[in-house]
Protein backbone atom coordinates (compact mmCIF):
# COMPACT_ATOMS: atom_id res chain seq x y z
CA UNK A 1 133.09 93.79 66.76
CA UNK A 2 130.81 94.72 69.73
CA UNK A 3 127.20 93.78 69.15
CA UNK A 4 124.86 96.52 69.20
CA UNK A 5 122.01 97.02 72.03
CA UNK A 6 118.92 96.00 70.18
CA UNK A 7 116.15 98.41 69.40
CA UNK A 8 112.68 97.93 71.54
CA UNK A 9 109.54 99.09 69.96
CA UNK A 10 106.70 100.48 72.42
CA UNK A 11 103.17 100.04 71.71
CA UNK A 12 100.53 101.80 74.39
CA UNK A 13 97.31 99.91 74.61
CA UNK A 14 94.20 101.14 76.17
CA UNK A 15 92.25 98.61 78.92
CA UNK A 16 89.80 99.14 81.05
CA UNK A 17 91.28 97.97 84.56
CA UNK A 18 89.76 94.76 86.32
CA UNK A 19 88.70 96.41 89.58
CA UNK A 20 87.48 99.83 87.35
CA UNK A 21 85.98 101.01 90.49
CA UNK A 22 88.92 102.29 91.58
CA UNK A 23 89.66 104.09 89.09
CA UNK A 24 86.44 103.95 85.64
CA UNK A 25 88.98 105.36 82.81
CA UNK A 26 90.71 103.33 80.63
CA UNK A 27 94.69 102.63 82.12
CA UNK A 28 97.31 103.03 78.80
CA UNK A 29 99.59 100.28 79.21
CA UNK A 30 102.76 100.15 77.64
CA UNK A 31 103.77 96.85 75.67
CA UNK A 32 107.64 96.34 75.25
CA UNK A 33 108.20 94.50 71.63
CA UNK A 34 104.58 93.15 71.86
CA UNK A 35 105.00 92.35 75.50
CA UNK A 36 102.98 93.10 78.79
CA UNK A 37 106.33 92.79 80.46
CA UNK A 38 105.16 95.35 83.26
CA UNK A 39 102.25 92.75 84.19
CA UNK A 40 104.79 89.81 84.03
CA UNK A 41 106.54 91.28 87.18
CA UNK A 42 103.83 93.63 88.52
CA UNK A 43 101.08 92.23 88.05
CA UNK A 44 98.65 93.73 90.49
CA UNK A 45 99.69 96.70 88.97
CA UNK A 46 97.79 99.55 87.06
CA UNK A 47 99.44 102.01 84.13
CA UNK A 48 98.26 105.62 84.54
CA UNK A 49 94.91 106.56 83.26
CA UNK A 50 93.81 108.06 79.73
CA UNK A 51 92.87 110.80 81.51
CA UNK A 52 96.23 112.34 82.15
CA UNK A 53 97.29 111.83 78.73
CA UNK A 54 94.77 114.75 77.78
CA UNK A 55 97.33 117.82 78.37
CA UNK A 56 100.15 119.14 75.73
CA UNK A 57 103.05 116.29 74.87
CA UNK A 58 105.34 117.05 77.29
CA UNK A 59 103.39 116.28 80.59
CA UNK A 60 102.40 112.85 79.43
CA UNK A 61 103.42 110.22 81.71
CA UNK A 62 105.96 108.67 79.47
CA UNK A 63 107.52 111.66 78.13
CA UNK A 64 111.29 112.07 78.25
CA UNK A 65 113.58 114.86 77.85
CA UNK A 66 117.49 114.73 77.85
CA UNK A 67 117.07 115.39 81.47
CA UNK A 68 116.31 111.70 83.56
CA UNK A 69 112.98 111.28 84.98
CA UNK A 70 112.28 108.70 87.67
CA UNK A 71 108.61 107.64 87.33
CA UNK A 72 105.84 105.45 88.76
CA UNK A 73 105.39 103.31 86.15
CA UNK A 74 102.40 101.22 87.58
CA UNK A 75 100.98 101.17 91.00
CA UNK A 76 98.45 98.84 93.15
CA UNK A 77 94.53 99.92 93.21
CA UNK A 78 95.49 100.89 96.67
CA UNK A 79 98.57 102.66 97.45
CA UNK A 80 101.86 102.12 96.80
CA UNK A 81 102.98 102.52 100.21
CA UNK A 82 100.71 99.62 100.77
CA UNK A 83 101.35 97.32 98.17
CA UNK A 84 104.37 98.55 96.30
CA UNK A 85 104.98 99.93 92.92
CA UNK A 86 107.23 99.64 90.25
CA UNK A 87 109.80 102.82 89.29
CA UNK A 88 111.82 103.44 85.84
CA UNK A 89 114.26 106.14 84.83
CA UNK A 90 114.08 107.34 81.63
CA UNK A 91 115.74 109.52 79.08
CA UNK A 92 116.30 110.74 75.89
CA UNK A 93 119.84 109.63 74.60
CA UNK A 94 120.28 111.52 70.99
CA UNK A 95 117.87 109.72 68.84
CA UNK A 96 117.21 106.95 71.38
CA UNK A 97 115.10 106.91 74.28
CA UNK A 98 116.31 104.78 77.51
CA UNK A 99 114.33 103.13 80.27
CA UNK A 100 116.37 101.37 82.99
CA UNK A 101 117.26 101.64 86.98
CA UNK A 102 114.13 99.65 87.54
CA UNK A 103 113.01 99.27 90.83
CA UNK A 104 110.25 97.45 92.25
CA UNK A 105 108.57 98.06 95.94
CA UNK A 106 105.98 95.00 95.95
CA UNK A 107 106.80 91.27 97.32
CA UNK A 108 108.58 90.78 94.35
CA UNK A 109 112.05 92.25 93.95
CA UNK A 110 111.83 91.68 89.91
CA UNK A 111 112.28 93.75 87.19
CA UNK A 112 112.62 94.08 83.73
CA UNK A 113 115.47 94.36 81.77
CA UNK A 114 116.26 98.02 80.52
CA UNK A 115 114.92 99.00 76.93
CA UNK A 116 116.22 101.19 74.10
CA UNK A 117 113.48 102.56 72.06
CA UNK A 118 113.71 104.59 68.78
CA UNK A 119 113.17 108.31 70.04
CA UNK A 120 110.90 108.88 66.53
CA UNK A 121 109.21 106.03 67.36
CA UNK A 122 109.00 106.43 70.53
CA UNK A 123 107.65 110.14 70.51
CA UNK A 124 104.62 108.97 67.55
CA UNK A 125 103.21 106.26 69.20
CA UNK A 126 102.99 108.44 72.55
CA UNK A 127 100.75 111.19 70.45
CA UNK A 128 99.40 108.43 69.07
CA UNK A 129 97.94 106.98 71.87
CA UNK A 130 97.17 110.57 73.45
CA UNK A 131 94.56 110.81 70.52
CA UNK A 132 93.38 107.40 70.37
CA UNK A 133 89.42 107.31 70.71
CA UNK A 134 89.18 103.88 69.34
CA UNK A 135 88.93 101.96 72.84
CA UNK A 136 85.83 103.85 73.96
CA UNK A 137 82.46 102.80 74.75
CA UNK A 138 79.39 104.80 74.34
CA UNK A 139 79.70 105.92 78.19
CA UNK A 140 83.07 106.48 77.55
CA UNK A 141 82.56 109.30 75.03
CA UNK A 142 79.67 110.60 76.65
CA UNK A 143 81.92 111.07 80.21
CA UNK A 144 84.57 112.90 77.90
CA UNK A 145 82.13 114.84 76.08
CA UNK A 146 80.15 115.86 78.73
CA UNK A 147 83.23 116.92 81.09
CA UNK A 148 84.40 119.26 78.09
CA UNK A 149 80.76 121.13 77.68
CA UNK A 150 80.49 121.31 81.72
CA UNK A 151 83.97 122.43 81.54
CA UNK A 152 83.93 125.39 78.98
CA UNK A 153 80.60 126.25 80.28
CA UNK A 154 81.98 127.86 83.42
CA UNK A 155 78.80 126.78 85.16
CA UNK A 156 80.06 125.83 88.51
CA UNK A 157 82.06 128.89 88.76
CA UNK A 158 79.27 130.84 88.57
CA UNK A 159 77.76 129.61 91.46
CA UNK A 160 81.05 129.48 93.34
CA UNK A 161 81.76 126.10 92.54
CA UNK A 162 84.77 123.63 91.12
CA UNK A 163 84.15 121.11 88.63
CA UNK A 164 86.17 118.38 90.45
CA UNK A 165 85.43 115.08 88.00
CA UNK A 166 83.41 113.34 84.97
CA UNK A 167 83.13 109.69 85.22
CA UNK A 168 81.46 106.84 83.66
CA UNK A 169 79.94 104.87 85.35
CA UNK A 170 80.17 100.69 84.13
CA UNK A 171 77.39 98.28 84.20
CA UNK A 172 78.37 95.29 86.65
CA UNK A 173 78.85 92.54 83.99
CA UNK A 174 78.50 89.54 86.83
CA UNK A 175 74.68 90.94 88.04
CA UNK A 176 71.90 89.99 86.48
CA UNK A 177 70.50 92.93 84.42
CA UNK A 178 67.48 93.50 87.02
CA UNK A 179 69.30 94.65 90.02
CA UNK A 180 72.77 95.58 88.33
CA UNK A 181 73.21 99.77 88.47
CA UNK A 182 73.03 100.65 85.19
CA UNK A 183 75.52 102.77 83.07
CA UNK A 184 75.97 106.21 83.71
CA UNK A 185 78.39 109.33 84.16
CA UNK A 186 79.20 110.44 87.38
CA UNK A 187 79.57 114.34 87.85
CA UNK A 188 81.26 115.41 91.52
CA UNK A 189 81.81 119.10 92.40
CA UNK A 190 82.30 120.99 95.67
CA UNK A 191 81.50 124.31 96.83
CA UNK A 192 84.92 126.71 97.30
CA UNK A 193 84.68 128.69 100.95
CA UNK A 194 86.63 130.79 102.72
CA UNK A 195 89.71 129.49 104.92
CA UNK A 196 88.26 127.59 107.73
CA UNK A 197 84.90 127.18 106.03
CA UNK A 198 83.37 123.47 105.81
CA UNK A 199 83.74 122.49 102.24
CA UNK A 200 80.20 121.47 100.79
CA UNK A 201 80.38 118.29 98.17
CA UNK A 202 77.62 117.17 95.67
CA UNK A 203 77.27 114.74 93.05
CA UNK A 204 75.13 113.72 89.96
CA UNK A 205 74.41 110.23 89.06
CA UNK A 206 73.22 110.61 85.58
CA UNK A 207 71.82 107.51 83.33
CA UNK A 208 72.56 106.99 79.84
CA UNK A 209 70.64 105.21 77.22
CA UNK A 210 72.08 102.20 74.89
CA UNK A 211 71.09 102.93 71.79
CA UNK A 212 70.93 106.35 71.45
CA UNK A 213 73.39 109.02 70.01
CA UNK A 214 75.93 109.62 71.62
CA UNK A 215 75.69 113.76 70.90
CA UNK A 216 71.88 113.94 72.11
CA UNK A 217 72.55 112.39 75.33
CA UNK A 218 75.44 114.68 76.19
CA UNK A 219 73.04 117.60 75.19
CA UNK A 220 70.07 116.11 77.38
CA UNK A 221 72.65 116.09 80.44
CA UNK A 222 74.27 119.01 79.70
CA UNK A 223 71.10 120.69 80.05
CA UNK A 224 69.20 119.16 82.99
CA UNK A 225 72.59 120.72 85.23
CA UNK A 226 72.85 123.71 83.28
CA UNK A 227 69.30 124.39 84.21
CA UNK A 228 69.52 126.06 87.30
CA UNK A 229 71.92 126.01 90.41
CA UNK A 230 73.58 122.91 90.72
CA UNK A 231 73.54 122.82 94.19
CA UNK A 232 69.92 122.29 94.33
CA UNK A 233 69.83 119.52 91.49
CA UNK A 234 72.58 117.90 92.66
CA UNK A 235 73.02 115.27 95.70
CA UNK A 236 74.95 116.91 98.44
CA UNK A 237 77.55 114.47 100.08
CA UNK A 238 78.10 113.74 103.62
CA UNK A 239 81.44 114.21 103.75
């Protein structure tokens, strides 16, 4: 009698990346049976962020479909044309989901072994972890918060403008707490021309306030942009 391929079980954790000024959201990465396996044999790699795990089920990063899908699994902070990157195919098999035809770009030419998940499984812990709120810091919430009323406002638009990003913005933990920036949320938008026109970028660099709640600070910075036109309130970029 043939032994049967065993059964993986994937949990998605939320972590704030090391160097978060790359990138300030929170990466989801995925554990294999309890397992960072993906940092065992890419470990300068980075999972995708939270942030594009916001839209409907079936354009989250790990979702699968009986058709194969050849994905970026985790990348470098750079490129991946620069430091390599680390591919799986996956698909849905009946009531199993498959990840293998690994292939990694970096140094190393290691990869993990190929994994059978339970398709229920499989499919809950991904909504799961599409709804998860429980890894988020004040700043955290008050970046998503904020980027949702700025958002369904249709503010920018109205001055013939795109939204282009909401982020927080960390304290550095290894400055002292006089000259580290404190924490913040980051608004960038840009000014839409006509073809051939200069494109005009500005930026906010808002503060928040340990301490206080979380909905009145999103209202106070909600406001002070809603105000007037954002062009004037806002820094305009160089470039």
């Amino acid at each position: 009698m043939m032994d049967q391929p065993a059964i993986n079980t994937l949990t998605l954790r939320h972590r704030i990346p090391d160097d978060w000024a790359a990138d300030p959201w929170a990466e989801v990465r995925p554990l294999i049976d309890g397992v960072d396996v993906l940092k065992e044999i890419h470990p300068e790699g980075v999972a995708d962020s939270c942030r594009r795990w916001t839209g409907p089920a079936e354009s989250r990063p790990l979702a699968v479909t009986e058709k194969t899908r050849r994905i970026m699994i985790t990348e470098p902070t750079c490129t991946a044309g620069c430091c390599g990157a680390l591919y799986v195919a996956m698909r849905r098999e009946g009531d199993w989901v498959i990840w293998d035809d690994w292939e990694n770009t970096s140094d190393s030419t290691a990869v993990p072994p190929d994994f059978r998940f339970d398709a229920a499984q499989y499919e809950a812990e991904l909504a799961r972890a599409a709804a998860d709120r429980g890894w988020e810091e004040p700043v955290d919430t008050i970046a998503r918060l904020l980027d949702q009323a700025l958002s369904e406002s249709g503010w920018f638009e109205r001055w013939g403008c795109v939204l282009s990003s909401v982020s927080p913005r960390r304290a550095e933990p290894d400055l002292p707490e006089e000259i580290a920036s404190p924490e913040g949320v980051d608004v960038e938008f840009h000014q839409v021309r006509g073809p051939g026109e200069r494109t005009d970028f500005y930026g906010y660099e808002l503060f928040v306030e340990r301490g206080r709640p979380v909905e009145e600070q999103v209202r106070r910075l909600a406001a002070h942009i809603l105000a007037g036109d954002p062009r004037k309130t806002a820094e305009k970029h160089a470039c």
